[in-house]
C-alpha atoms as a PDB file:
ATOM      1  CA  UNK A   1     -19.214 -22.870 -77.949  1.00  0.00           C
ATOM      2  CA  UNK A   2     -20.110 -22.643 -74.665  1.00  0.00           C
ATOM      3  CA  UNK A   3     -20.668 -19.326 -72.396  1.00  0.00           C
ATOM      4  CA  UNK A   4     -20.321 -18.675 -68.843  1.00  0.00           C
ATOM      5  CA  UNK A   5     -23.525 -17.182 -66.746  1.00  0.00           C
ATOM      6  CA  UNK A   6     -23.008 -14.248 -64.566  1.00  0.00           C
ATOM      7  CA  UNK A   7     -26.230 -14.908 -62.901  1.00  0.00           C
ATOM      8  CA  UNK A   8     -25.364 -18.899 -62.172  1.00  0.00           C
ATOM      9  CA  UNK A   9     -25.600 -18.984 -58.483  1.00  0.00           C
ATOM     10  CA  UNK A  10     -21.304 -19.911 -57.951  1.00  0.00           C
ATOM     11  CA  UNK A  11     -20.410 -17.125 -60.007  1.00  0.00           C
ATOM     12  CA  UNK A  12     -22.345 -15.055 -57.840  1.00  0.00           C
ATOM     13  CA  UNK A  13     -21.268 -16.243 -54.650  1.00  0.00           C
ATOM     14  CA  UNK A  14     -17.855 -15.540 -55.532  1.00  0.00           C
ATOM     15  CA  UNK A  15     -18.336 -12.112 -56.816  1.00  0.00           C
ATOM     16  CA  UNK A  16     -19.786 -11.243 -53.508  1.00  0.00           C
ATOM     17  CA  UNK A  17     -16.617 -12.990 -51.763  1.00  0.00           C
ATOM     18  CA  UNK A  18     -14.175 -11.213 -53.831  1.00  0.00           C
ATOM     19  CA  UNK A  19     -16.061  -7.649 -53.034  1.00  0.00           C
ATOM     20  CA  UNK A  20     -16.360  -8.459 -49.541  1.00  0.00           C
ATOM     21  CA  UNK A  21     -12.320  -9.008 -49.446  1.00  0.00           C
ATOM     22  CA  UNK A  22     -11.795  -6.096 -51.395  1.00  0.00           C
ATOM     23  CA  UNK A  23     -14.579  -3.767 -49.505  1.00  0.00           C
ATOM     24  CA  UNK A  24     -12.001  -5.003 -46.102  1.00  0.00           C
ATOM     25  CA  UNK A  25      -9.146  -4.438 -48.038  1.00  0.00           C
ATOM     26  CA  UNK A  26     -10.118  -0.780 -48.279  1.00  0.00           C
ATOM     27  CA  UNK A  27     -10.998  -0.613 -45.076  1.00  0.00           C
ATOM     28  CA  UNK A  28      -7.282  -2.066 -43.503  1.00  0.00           C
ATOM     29  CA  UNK A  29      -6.024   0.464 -45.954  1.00  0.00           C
ATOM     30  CA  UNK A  30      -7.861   3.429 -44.287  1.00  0.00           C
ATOM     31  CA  UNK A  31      -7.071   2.031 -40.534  1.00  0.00           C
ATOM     32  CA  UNK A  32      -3.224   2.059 -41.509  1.00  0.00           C
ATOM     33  CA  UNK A  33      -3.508   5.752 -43.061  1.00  0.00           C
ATOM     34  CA  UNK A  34      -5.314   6.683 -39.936  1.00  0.00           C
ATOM     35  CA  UNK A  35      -2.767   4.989 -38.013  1.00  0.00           C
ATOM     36  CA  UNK A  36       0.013   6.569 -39.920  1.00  0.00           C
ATOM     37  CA  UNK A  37      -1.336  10.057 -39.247  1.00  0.00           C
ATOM     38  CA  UNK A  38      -2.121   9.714 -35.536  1.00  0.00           C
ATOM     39  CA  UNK A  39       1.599   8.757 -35.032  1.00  0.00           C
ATOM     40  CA  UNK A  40       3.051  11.289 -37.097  1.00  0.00           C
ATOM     41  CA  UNK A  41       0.063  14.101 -34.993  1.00  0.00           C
ATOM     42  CA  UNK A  42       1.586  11.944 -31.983  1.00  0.00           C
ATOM     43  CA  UNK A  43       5.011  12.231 -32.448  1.00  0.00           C
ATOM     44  CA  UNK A  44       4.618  16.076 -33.363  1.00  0.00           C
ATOM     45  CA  UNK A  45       2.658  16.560 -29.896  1.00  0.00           C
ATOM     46  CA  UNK A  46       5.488  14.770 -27.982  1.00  0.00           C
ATOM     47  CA  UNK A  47       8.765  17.199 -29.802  1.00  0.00           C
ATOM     48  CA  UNK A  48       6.525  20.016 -29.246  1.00  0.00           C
ATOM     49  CA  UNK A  49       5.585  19.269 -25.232  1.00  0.00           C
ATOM     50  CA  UNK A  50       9.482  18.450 -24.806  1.00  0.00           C
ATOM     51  CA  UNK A  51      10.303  22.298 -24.634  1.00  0.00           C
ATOM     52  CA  UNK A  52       8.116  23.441 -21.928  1.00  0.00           C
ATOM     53  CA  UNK A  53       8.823  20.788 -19.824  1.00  0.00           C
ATOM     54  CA  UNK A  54      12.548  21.497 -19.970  1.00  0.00           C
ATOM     55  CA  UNK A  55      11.431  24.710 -19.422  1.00  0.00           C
ATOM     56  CA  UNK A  56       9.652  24.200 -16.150  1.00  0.00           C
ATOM     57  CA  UNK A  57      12.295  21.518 -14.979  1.00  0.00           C
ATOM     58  CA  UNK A  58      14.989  23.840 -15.549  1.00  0.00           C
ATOM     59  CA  UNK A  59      13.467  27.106 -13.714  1.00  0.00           C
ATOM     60  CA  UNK A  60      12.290  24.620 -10.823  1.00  0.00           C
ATOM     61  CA  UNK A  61      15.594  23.783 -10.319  1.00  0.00           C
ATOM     62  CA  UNK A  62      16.790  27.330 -10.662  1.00  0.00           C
ATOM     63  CA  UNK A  63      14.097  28.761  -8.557  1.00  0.00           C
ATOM     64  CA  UNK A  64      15.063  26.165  -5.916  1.00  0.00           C
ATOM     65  CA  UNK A  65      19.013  27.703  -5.945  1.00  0.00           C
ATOM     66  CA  UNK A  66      17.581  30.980  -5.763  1.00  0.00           C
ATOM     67  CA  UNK A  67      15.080  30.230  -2.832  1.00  0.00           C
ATOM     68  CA  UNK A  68      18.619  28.541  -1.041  1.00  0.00           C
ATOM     69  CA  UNK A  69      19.835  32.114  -1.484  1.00  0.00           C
ATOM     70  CA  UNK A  70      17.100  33.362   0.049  1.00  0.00           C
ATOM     71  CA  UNK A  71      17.319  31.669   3.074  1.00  0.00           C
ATOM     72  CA  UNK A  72      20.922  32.315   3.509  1.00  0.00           C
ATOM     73  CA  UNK A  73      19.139  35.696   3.343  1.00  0.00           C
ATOM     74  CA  UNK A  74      16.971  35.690   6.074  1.00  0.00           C
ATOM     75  CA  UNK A  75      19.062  34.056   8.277  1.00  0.00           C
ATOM     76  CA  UNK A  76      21.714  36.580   7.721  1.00  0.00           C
ATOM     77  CA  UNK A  77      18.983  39.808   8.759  1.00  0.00           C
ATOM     78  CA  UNK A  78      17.254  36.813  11.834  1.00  0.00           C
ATOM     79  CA  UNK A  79      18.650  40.032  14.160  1.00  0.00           C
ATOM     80  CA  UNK A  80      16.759  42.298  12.170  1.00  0.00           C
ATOM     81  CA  UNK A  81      13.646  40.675  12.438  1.00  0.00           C
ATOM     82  CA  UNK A  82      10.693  40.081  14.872  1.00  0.00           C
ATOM     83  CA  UNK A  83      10.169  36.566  15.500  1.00  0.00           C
ATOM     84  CA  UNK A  84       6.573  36.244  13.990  1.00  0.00           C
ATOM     85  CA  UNK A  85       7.850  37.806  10.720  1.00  0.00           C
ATOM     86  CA  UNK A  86      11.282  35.376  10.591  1.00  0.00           C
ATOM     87  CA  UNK A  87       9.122  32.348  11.186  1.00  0.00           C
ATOM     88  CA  UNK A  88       6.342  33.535   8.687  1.00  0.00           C
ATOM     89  CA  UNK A  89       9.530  33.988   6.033  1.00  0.00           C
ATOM     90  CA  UNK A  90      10.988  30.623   7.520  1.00  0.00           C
ATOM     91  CA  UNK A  91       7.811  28.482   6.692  1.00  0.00           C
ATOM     92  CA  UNK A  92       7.295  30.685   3.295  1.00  0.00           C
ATOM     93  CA  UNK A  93      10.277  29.593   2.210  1.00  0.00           C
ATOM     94  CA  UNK A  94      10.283  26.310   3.212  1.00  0.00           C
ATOM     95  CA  UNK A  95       6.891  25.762   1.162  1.00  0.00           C
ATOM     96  CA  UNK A  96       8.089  27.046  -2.270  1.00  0.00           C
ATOM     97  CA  UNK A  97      11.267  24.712  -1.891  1.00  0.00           C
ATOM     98  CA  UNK A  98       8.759  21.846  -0.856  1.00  0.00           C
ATOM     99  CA  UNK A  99       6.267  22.568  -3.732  1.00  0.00           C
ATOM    100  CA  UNK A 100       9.133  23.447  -6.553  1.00  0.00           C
ATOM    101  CA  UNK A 101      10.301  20.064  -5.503  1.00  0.00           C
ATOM    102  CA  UNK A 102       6.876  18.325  -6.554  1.00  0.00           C
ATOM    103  CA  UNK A 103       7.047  20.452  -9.798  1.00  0.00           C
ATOM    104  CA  UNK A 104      10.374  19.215 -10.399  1.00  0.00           C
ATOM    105  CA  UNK A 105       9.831  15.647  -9.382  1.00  0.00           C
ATOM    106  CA  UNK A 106       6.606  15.642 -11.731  1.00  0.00           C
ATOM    107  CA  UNK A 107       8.289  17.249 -14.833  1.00  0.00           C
ATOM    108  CA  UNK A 108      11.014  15.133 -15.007  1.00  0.00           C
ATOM    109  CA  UNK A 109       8.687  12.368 -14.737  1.00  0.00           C
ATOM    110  CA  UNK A 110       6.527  13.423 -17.790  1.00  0.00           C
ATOM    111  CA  UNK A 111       9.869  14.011 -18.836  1.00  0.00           C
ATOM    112  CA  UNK A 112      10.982  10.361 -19.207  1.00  0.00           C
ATOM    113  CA  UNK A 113       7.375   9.184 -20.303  1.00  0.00           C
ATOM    114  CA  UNK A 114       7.743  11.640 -23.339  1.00  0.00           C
ATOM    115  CA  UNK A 115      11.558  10.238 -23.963  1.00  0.00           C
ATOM    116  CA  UNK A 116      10.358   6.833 -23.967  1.00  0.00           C
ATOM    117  CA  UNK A 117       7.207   7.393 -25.831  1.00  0.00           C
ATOM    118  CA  UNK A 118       9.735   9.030 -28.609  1.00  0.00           C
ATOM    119  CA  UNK A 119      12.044   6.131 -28.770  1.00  0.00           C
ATOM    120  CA  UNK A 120       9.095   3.386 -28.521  1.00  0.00           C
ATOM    121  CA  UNK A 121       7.950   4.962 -32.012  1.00  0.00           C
ATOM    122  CA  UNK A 122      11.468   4.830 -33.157  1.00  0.00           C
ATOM    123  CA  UNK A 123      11.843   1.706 -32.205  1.00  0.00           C
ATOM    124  CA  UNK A 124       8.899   0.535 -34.458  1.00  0.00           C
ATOM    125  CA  UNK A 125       9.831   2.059 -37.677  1.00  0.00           C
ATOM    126  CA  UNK A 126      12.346  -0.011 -38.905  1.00  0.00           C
ATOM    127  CA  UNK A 127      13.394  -3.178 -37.603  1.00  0.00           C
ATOM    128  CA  UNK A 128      16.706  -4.724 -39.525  1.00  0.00           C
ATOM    129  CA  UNK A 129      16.891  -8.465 -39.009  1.00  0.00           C
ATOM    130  CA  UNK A 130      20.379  -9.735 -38.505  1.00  0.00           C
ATOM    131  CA  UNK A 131      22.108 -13.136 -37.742  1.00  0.00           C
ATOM    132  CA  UNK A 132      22.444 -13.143 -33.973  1.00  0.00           C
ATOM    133  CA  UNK A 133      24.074 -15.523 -31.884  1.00  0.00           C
ATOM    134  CA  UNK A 134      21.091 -15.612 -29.087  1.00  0.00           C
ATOM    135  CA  UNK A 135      22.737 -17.429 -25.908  1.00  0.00           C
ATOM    136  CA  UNK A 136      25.540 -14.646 -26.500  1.00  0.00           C
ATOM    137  CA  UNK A 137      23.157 -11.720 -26.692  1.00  0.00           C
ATOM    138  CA  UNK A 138      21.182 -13.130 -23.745  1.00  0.00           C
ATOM    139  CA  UNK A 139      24.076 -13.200 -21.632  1.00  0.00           C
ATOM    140  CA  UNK A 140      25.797 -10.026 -22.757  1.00  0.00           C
ATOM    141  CA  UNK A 141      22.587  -7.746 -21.888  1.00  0.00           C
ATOM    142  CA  UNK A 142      21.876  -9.592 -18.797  1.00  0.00           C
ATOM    143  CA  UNK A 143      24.864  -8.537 -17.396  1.00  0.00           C
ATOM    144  CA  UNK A 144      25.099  -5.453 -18.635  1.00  0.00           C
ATOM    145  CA  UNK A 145      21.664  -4.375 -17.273  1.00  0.00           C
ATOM    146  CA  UNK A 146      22.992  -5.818 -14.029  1.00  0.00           C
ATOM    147  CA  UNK A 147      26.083  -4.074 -14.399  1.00  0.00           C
ATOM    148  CA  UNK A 148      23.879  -0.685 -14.555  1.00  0.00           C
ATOM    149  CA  UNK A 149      21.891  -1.885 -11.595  1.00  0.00           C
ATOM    150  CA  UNK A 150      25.430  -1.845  -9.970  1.00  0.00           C
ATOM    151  CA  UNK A 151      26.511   1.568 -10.899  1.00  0.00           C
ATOM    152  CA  UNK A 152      23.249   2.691  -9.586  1.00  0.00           C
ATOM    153  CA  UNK A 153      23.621   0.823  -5.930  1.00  0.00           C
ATOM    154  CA  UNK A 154      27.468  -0.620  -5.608  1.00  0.00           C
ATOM    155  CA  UNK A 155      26.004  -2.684  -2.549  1.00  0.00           C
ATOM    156  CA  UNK A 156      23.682  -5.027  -4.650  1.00  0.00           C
ATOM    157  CA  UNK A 157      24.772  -8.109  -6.012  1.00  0.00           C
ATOM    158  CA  UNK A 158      23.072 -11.424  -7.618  1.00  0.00           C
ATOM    159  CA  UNK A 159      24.113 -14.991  -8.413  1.00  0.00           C
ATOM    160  CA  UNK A 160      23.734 -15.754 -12.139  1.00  0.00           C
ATOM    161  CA  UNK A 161      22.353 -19.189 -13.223  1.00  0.00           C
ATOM    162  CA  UNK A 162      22.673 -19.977 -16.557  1.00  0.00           C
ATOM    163  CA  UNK A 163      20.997 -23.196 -19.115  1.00  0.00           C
ATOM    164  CA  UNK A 164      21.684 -22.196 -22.625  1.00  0.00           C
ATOM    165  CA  UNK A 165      20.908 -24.632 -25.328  1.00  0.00           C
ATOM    166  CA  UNK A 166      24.154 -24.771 -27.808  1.00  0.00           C
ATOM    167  CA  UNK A 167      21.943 -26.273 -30.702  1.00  0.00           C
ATOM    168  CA  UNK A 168      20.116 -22.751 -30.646  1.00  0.00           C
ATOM    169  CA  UNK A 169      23.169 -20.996 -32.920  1.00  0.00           C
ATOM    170  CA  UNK A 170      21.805 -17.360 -34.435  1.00  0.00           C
ATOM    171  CA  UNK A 171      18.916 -17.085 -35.668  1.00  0.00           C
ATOM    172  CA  UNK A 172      17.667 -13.703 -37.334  1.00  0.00           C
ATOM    173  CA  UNK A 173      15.826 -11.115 -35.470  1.00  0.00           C
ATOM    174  CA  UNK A 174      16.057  -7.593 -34.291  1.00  0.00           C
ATOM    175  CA  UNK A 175      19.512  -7.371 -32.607  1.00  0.00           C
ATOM    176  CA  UNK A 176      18.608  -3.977 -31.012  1.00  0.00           C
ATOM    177  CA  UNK A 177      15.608  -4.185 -30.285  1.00  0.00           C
ATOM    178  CA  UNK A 178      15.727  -7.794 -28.655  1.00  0.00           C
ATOM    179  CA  UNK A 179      18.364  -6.422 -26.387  1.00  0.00           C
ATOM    180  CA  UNK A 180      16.141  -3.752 -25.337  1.00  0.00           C
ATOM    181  CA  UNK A 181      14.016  -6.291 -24.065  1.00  0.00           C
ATOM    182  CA  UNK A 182      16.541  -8.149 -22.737  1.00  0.00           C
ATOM    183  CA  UNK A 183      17.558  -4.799 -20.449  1.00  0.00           C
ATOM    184  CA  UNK A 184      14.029  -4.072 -19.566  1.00  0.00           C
ATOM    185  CA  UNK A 185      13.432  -7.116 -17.988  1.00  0.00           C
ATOM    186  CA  UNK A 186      16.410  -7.829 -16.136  1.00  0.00           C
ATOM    187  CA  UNK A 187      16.489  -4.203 -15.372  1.00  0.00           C
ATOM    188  CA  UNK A 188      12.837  -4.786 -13.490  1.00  0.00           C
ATOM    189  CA  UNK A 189      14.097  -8.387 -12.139  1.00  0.00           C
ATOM    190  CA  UNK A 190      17.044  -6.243 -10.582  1.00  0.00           C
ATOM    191  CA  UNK A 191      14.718  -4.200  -9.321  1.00  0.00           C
ATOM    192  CA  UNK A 192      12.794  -6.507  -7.241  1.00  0.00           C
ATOM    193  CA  UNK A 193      15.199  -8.457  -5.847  1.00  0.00           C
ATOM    194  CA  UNK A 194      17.602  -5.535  -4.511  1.00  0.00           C
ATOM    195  CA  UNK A 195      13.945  -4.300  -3.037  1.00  0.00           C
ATOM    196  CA  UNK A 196      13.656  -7.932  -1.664  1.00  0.00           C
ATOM    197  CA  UNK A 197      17.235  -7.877  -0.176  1.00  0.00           C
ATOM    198  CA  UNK A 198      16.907  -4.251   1.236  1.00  0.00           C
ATOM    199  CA  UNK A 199      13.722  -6.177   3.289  1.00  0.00           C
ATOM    200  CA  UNK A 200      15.491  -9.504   4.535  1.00  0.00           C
ATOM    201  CA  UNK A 201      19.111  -8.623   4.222  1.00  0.00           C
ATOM    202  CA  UNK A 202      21.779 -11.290   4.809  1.00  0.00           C
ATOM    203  CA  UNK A 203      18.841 -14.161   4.693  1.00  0.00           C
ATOM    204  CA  UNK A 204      18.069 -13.747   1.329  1.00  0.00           C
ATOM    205  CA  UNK A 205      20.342 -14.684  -1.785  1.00  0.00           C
ATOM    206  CA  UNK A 206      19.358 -12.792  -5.284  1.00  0.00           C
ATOM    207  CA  UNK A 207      19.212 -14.929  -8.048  1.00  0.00           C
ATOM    208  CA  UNK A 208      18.622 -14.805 -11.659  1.00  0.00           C
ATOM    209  CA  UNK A 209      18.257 -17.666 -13.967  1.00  0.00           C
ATOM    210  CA  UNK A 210      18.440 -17.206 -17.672  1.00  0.00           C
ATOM    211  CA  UNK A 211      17.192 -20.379 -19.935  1.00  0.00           C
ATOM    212  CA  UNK A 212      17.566 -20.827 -23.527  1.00  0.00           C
ATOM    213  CA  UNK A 213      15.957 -23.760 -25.691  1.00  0.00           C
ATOM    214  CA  UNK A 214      15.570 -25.018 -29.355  1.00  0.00           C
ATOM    215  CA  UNK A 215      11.366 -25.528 -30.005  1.00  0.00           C
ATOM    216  CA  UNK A 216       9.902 -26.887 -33.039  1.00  0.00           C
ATOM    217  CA  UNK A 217      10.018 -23.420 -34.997  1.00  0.00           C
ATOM    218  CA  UNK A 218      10.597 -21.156 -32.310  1.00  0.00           C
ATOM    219  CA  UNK A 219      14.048 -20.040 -29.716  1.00  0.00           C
ATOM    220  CA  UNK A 220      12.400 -19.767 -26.184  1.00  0.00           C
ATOM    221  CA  UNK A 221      14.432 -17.690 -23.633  1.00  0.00           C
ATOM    222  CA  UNK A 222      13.515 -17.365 -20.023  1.00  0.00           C
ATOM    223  CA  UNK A 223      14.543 -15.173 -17.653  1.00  0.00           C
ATOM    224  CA  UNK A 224      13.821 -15.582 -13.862  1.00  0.00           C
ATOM    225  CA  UNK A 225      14.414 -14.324 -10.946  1.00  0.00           C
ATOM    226  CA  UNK A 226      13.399 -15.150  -6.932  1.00  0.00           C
ATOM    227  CA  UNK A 227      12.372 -11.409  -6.148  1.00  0.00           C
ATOM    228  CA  UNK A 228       9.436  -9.874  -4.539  1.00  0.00           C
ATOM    229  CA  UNK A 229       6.999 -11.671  -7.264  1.00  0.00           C
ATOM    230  CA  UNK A 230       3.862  -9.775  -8.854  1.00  0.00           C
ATOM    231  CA  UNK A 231       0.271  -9.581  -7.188  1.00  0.00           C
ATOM    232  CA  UNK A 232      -2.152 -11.706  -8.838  1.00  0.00           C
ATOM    233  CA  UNK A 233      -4.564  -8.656  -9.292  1.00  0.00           C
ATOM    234  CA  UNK A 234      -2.278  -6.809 -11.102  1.00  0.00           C
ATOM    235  CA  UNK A 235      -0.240  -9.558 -13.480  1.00  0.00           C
ATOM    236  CA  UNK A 236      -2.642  -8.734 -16.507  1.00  0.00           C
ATOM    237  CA  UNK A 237      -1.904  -4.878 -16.641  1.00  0.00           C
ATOM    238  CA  UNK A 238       1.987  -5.232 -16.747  1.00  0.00           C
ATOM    239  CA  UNK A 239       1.930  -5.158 -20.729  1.00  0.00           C
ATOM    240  CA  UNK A 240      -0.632  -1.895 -20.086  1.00  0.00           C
ATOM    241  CA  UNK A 241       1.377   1.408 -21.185  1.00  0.00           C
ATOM    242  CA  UNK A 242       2.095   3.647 -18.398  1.00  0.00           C
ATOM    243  CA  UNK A 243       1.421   1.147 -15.887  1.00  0.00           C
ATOM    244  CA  UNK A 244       3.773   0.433 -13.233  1.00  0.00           C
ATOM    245  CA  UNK A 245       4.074  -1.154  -9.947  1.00  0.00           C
ATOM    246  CA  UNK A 246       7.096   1.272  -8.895  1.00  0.00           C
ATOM    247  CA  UNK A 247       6.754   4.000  -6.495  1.00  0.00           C
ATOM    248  CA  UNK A 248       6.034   7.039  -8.204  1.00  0.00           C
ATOM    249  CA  UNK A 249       9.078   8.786 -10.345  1.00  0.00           C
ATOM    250  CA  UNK A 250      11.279   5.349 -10.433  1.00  0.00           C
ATOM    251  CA  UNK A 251       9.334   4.271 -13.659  1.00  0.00           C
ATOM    252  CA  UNK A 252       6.961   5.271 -16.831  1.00  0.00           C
ATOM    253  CA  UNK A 253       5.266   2.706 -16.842  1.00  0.00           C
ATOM    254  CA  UNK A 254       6.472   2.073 -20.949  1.00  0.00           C
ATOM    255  CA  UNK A 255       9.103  -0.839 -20.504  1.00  0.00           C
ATOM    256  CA  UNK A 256       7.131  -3.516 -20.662  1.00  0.00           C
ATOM    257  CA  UNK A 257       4.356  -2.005 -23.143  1.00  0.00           C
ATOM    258  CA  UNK A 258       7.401  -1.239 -25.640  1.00  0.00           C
ATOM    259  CA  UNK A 259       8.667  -5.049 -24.683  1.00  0.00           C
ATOM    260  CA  UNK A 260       5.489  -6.512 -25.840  1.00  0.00           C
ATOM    261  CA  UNK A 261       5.031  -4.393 -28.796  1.00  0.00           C
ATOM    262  CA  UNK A 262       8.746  -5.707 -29.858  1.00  0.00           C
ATOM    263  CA  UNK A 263       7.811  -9.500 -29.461  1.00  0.00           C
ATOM    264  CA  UNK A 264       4.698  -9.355 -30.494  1.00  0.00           C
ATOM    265  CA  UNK A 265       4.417  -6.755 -33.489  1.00  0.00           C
ATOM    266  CA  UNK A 266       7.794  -6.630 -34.483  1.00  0.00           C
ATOM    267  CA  UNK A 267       9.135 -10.118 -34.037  1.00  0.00           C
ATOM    268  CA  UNK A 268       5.536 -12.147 -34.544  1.00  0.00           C
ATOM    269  CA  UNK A 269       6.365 -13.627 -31.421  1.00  0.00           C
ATOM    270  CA  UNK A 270       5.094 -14.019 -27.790  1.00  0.00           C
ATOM    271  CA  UNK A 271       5.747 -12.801 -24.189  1.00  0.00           C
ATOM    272  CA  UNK A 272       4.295 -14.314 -21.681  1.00  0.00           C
ATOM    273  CA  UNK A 273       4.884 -13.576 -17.483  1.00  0.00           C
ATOM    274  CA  UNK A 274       4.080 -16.042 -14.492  1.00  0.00           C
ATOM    275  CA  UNK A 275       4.482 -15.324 -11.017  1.00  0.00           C
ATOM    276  CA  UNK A 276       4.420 -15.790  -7.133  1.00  0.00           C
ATOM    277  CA  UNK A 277       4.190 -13.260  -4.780  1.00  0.00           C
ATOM    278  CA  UNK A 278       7.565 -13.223  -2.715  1.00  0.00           C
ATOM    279  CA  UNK A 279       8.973 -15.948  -4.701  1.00  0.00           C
ATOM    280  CA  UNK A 280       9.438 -15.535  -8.177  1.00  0.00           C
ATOM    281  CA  UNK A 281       8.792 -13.841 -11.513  1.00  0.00           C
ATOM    282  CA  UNK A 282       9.337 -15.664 -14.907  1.00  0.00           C
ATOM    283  CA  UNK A 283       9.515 -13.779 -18.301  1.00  0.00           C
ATOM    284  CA  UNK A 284       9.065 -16.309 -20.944  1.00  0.00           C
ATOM    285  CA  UNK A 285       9.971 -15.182 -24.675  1.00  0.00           C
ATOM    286  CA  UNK A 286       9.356 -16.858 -27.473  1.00  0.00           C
ATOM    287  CA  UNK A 287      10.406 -16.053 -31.805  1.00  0.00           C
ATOM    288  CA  UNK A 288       9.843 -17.848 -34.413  1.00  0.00           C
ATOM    289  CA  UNK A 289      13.257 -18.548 -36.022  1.00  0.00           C
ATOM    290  CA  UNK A 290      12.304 -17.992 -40.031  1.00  0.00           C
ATOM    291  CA  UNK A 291      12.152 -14.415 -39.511  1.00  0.00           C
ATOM    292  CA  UNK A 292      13.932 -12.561 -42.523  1.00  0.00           C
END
């Protein structure tokens, strides 16, 4: 009968493979626990930083009324007053009003980051696949993102262009939190070509293209617009949380970041942006379509 040798050089080598797999098994294992309890500390930080921030939005915004009463105030005693101490009051008052304003701009601004933050790690707790019909989803949240660009600024309007590949049918995937990305995107394509149009007026034409197509594996799904376009230097960072290239208050920054963590994490997909400056910006999407 014949016995094995522990010591015969194979046996060895995989021994020290199968402890090296385990020794980074236990390691993944500790990253994900760690990773676990920074989001729970994170999410803890963010419910607990939500109530003094509606605190100091809400007294900046009643300290502003009460400063309007004030001035009614001092224009009411102007008779009263010498003119040194009525402009002194004047420019007083006009200072608190200016820097309550920052405060208030500012807070509601951390405000929205916090919000977003919140529903970004909601949005990556549980993802329930469903069979979705993806040319109809595409075209429902387009236009519904447009149609809230609308509400926002009755004077903008686009041209839709549409190429949807009928072979595509449904496919599973995350119906909510595709059309999430579906809204942030056209929501920033809106957004730069109303800025274009507000810059060239009556010689420029908004237009959105939106692109579906069967690959081997994969349901790609473009979306396209001739807006402003996005500076070379500054292309790489757009998946970057909190960066933006809107003026300051008109976006946190997490619309994108959340996007990519939704195709890429959630989905096992890609995202992928290409660009000209005053020409065009191209989101290109791509999911694998045996996702279950």
């Amino acid at each position: 009968m014949e016995t094995s040798d522990k010591n015969e050089p194979g046996t060895q080598e995989q021994l020290a493979l199968l402890t090296a797999e385990l020794d980074d098994i236990k390691l993944k294992f500790v990253e994900s626990d760690k990773l676990a309890f920074i989001g729970r500390l994170t999410a803890g930080i963010l419910h607990e930083i939500k109530n003094p921030l509606n605190f100091i939005n809400n007294f900046s915004k009643l300290s502003q009324e009460l400063l309007g009463e004030m001035k009614e105030m001092i224009e009411g005693a102007r008779d009263k007053l010498d003119q040194d101490t009525l402009a002194d009051l004047v420019e007083t008052n006009t200072m608190l009003v200016s820097n309550l304003g920052k405060i208030l701009e500012n807070g509601e601004r951390a405000q929205k980051i916090v919000f977003s933050m919140l529903s970004q790690m909601r949005e990556k707790q549980d993802v329930v696949f469903e069979k979705t019909d993806v040319n109809k989803l595409l075209d429902e949240f387009a236009k519904l993102a447009y149609q809230g660009m609308r509400g926002v600024d009755k004077e903008f309007n686009l041209t839709f262009k549409t190429d949807y590949d009928p072979s595509i049918g449904s496919i599973n995937l995350g119906l909510q939190e595709i059309s999430r990305v579906i809204i942030n995107l056209v929501n920033n394509a809106c957004y730069a070509l109303n800025e274009k149009k507000k810059n060239l007026h009556d010689t420029f034409s908004p237009e959105l293209l939106l692109v579906t197509k069967q690959l081997n594996g994969f349901v790609e799904m473009r979306i396209r617009d001739n807006g402003s376009g996005i500076p070379p230097s500054v292309i790489n960072k757009l998946f970057t949380p909190f960066f933006t290239t809107k003026p300051k208050g008109q976006g946190t920054g997490l619309g994108l970041s959340l996007s990519y963590d939704i195709i890429t994490d959630a989905h096992k997909g890609k995202i992928e942006v290409t660009s000209k400056e005053n020409e065009y910006t191209e989101f290109r999407i791509l999911i694998p379509t045996n996702l279950t």
